[in-house]
Protein backbone atom coordinates (compact mmCIF):
# COMPACT_ATOMS: atom_id res chain seq x y z
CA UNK A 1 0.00 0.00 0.00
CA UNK A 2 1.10 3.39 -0.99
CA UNK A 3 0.47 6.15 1.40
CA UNK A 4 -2.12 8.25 0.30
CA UNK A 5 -2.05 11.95 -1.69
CA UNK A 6 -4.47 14.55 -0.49
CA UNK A 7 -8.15 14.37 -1.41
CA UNK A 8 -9.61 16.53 2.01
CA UNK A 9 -9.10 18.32 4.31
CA UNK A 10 -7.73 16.44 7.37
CA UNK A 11 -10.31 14.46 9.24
CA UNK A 12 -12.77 14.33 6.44
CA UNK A 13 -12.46 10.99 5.57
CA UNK A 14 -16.68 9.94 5.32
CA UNK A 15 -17.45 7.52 2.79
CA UNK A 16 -18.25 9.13 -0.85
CA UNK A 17 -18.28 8.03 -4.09
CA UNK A 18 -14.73 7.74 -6.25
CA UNK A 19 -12.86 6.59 -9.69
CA UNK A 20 -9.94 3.50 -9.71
CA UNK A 21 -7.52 3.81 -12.42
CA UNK A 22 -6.58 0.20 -12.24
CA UNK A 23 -3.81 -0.61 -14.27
CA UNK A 24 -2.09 -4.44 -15.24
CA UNK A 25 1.59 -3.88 -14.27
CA UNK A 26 2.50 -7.34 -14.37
CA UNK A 27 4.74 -7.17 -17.43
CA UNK A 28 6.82 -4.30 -15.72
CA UNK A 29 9.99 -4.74 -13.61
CA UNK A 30 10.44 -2.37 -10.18
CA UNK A 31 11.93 0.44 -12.04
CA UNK A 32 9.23 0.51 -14.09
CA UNK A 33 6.66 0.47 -11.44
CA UNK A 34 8.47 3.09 -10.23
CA UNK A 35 8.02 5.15 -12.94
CA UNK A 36 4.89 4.84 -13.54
CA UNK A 37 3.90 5.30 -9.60
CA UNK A 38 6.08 8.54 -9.96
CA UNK A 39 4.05 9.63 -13.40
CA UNK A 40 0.74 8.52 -11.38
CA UNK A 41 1.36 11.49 -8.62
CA UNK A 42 1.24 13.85 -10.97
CA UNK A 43 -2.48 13.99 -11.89
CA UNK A 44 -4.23 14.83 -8.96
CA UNK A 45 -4.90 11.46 -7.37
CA UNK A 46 -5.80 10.75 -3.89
CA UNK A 47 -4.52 7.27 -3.38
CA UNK A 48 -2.46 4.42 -4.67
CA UNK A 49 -2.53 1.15 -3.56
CA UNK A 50 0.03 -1.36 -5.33
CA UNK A 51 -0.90 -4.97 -5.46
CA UNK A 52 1.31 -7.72 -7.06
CA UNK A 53 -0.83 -7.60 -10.20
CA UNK A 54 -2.48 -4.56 -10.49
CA UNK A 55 -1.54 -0.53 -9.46
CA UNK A 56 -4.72 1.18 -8.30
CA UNK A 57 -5.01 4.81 -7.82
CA UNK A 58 -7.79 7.05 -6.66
CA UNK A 59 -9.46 10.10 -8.39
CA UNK A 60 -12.55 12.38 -7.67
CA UNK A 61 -13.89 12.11 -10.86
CA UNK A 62 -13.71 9.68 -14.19
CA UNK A 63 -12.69 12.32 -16.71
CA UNK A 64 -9.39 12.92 -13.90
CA UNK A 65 -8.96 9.21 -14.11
CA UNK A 66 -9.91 9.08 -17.79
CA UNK A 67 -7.28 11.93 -18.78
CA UNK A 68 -4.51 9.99 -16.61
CA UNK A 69 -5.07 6.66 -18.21
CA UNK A 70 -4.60 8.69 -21.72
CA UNK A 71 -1.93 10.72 -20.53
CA UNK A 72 0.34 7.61 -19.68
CA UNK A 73 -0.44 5.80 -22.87
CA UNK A 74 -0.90 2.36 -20.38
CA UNK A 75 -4.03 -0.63 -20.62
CA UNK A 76 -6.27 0.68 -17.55
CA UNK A 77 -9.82 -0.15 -16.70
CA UNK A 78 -11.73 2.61 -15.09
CA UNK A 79 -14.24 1.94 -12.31
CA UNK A 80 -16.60 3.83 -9.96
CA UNK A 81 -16.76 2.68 -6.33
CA UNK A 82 -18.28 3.98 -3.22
CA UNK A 83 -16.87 3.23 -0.83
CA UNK A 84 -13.07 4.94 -0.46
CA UNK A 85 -12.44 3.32 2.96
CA UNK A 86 -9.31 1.13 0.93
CA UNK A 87 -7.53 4.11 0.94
CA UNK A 88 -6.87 4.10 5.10
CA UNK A 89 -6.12 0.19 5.09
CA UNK A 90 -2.36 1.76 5.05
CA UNK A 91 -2.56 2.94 8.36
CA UNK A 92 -3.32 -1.09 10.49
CA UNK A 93 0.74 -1.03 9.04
CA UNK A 94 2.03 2.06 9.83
CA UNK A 95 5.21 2.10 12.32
CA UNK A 96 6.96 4.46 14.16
CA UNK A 97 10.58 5.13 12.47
CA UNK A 98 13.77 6.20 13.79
CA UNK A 99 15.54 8.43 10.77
CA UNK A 100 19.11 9.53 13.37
CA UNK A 101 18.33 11.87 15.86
CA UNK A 102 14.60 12.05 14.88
CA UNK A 103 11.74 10.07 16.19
CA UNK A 104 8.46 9.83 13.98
CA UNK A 105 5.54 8.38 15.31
CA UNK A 106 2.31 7.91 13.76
CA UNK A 107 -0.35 9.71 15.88
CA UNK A 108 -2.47 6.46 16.48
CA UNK A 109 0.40 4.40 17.06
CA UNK A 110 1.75 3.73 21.07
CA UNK A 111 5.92 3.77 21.36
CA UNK A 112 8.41 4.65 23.46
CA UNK A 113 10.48 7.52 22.31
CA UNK A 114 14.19 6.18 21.92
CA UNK A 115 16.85 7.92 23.86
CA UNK A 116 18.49 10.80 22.48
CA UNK A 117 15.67 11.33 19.57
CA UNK A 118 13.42 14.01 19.28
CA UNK A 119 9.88 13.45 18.66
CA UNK A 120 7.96 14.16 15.61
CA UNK A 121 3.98 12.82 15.57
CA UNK A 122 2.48 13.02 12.51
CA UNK A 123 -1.25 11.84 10.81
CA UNK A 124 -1.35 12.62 7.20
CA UNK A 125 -4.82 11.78 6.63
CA UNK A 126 -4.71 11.41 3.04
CA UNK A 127 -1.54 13.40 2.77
CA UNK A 128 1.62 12.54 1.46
CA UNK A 129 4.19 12.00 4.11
CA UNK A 130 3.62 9.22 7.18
CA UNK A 131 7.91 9.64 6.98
CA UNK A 132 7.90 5.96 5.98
CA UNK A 133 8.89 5.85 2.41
CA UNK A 134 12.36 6.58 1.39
CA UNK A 135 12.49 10.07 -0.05
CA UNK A 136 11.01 11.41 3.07
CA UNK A 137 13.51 9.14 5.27
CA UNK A 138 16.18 10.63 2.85
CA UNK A 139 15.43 14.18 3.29
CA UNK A 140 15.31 13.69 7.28
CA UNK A 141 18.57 13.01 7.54
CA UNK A 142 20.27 15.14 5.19
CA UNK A 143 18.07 17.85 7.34
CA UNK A 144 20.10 17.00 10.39
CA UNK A 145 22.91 17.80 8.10
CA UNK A 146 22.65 21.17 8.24
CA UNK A 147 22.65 23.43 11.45
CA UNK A 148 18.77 24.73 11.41
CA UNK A 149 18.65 26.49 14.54
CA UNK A 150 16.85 30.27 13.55
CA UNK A 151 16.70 29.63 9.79
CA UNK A 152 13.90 30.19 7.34
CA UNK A 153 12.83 27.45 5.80
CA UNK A 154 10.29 26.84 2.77
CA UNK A 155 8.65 23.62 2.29
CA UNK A 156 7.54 23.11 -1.41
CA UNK A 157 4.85 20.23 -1.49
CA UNK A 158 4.31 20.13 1.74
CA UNK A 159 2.33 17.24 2.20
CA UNK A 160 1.22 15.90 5.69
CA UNK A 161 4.08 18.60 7.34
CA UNK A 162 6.19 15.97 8.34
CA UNK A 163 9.11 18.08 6.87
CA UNK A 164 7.83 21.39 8.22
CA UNK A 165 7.07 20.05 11.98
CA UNK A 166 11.06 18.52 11.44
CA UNK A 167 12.37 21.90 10.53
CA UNK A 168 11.11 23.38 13.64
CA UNK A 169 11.72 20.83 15.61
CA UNK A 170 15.50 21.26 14.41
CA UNK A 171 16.07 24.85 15.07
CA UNK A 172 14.25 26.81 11.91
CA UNK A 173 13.19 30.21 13.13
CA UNK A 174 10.39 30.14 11.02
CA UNK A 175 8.55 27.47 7.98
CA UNK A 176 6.44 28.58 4.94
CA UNK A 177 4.43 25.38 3.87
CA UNK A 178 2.63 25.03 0.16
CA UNK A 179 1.34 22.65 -1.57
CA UNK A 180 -1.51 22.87 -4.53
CA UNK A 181 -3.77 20.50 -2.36
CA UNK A 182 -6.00 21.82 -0.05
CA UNK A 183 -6.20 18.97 2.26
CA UNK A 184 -2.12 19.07 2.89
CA UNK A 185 -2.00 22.46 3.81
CA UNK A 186 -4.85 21.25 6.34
CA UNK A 187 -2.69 18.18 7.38
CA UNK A 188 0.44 20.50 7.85
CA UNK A 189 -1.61 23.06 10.30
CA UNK A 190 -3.14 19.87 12.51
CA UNK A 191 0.26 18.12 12.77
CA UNK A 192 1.85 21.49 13.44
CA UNK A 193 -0.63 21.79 16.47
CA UNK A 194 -0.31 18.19 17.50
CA UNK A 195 3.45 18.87 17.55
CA UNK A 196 3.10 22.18 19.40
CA UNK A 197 4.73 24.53 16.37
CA UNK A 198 2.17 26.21 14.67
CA UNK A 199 3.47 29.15 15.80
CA UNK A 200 6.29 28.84 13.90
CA UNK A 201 4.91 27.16 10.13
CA UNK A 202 2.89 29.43 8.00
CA UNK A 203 0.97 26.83 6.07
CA UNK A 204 -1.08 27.83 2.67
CA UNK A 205 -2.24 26.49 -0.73
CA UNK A 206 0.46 28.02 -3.29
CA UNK A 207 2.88 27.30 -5.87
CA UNK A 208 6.43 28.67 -5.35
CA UNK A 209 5.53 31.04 -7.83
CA UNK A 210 3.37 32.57 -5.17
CA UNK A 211 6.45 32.72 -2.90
CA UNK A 212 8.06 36.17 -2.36
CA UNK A 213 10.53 35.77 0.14
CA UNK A 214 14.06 33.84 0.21
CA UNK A 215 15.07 31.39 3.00
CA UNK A 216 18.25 29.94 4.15
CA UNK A 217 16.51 26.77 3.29
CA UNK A 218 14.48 25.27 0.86
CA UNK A 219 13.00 21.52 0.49
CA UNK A 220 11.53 19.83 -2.44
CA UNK A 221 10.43 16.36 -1.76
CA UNK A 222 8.24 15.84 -5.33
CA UNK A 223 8.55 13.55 -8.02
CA UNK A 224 10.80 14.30 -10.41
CA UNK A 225 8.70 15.54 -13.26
CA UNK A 226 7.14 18.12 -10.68
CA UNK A 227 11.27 18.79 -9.68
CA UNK A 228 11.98 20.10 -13.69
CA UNK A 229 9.01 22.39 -13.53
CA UNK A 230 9.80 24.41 -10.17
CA UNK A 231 13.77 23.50 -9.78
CA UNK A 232 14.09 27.30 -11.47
CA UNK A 233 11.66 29.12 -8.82
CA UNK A 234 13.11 26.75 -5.81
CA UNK A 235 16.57 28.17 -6.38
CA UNK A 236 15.55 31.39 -6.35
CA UNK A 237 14.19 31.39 -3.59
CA UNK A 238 16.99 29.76 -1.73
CA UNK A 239 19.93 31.96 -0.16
CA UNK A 240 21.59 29.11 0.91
CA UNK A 241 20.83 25.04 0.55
CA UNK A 242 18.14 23.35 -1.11
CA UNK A 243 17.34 19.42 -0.19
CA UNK A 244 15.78 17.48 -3.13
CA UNK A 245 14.11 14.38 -2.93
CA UNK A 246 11.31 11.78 -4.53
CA UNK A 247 13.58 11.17 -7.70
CA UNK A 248 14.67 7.47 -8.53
CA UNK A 249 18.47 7.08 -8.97
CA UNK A 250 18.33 7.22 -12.50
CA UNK A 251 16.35 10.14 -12.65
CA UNK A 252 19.20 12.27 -10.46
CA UNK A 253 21.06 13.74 -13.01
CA UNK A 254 18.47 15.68 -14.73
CA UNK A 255 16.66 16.63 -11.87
CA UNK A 256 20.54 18.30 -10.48
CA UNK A 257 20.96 19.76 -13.53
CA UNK A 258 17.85 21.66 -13.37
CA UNK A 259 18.76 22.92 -9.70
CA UNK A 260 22.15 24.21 -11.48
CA UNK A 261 23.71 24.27 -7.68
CA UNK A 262 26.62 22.61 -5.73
CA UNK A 263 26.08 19.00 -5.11
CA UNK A 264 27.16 18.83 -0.94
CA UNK A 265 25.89 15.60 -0.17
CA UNK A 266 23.90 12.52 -1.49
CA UNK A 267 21.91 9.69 0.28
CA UNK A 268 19.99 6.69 -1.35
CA UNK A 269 17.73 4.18 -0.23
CA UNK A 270 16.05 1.46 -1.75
CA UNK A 271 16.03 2.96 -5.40
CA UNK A 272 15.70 6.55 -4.53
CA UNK A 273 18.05 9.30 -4.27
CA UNK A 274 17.65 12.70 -2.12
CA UNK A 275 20.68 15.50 -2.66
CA UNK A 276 21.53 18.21 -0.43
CA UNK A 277 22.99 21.46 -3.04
CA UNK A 278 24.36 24.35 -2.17
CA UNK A 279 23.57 27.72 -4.16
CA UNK A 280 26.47 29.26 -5.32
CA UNK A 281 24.76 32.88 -6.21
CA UNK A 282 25.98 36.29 -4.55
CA UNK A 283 22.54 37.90 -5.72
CA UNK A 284 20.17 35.93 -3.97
CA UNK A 285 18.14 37.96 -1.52
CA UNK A 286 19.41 41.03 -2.60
């Protein structure tokens, strides 16, 4: 099971009526599912579950589900269910994580926090980021690379605000969460009041074209497709380091390319890659 996208806001998870994009993957090796999971974010779905035959992903409506199916040039059947309740089966797995000095622990789940570790407790809802799959492990720890303490931080894609509650919890001064999805930015503001920082995350439905400011730090944890469209406007906006993540190791060298910055560091896990780049400009936030 594939943690779910947005669909709602967080805590509106009644029963209503939904399209599956299912889609025979049996011919295709794991990069290939890869691929094609990666491809699958990108038009607005709400869900993914991956089975050992079948990929099945969630969308409001069947011309959404119709338009992916065309748009990835794959066999796909289209159905209309009614009950969406699959799409939470992910959480009887979920399990509380240890990524270095950080501690994440799903909200429903009871654990003792291991020595030394801070603690981060997160529900997504139907938000990307639980902290379980790799990219978001990945750009955890190349977080605790850096010394946060009173930085600004933006958080592009912000997803369930695993990143942004992280950020604060490191050090960052202040966090300015977006995402396109209205139920993330809602995730984000509930997990940064479960986790006691709301004060210091500024969460809002926006692309980082809608972004004035700079910051001394800048995340990205999107699929790589997403990564070429807003690598231009990420850098921008960064005065210092930018941490990239979601791509699959053979996708890293055109995503870096499009961040033209300093590679500093690189960490991969189970087929995925996360960088931490440096941005060598002297005109940035002037």
């Amino acid at each position: 099971m594939r943690w779910p996208a947005s669909r709602s806001p967080a805590g509106a998870c009644d029963t209503v009526n939904d399209w599956q994009l299912v889609i025979d993957w049996r011919a295709l090796d794991a990069p290939e599912r890869e691929l094609l999971v990666g491809e699958l974010w990108c038009h607005s779905i709400y869900g993914i579950e991956e089975r050992d035959d079948v990929v099945v992903a969630g969308f409001e409506t069947e011309t959404a589900a119709r338009a992916a199916a065309r748009a990835l040039h794959v066999p796909a059947t289209i159905t209309e269910v009614v009950d969406d309740t699959y799409l939470d089966e992910w959480r009887r797995f979920a399990r509380p994580l240890q990524i270095e000095g950080l501690f994440v622990r799903p909200s429903w789940v009871d654990a003792p926090r291991p020595s030394g570790t801070r603690e981060i407790v997160i529900d997504p809802q139907r938000s990307f980021g639980s902290g379980a799959h790799a990219s978001t492990r990945l750009t955890l720890a190349l977080m605790q690379r850096l010394d946060m303490r009173d930085t600004a931080v933006l958080d592009i894609g912000c997803g369930s605000g695993v990143l942004s509650v992280a950020a604060v919890v490191l050090g960052a001064a202040r966090v300015e969460a977006i995402d396109v999805e209205p139920g993330a930015v809602s995730a984000t503001i509930v997990n940064a009041e479960r986790n006691g920082v709301a004060d210091r995350i500024r969460a809002r439905v926006a692309t980082v074209d809608d972004v004035a400011d700079n910051f001394d730090i800048v995340l990205a944890n999107v699929v790589a497709s997403v990564h070429r469209v807003l690598a231009g406007g990420a850098r921008d906006r960064s005065r210092g380091f930018l941490i990239v993540s979601g791509m699959l190791d053979g996708q890293v060298t055109d995503v870096e390319s499009a961040y033209r910055a300093t590679r500093v560091a690189s960490l991969t896990d189970d087929g995925w890659t996360a960088l931490l780049l440096r941005v060598d400009r002297t005109d940035v936030g002037s």
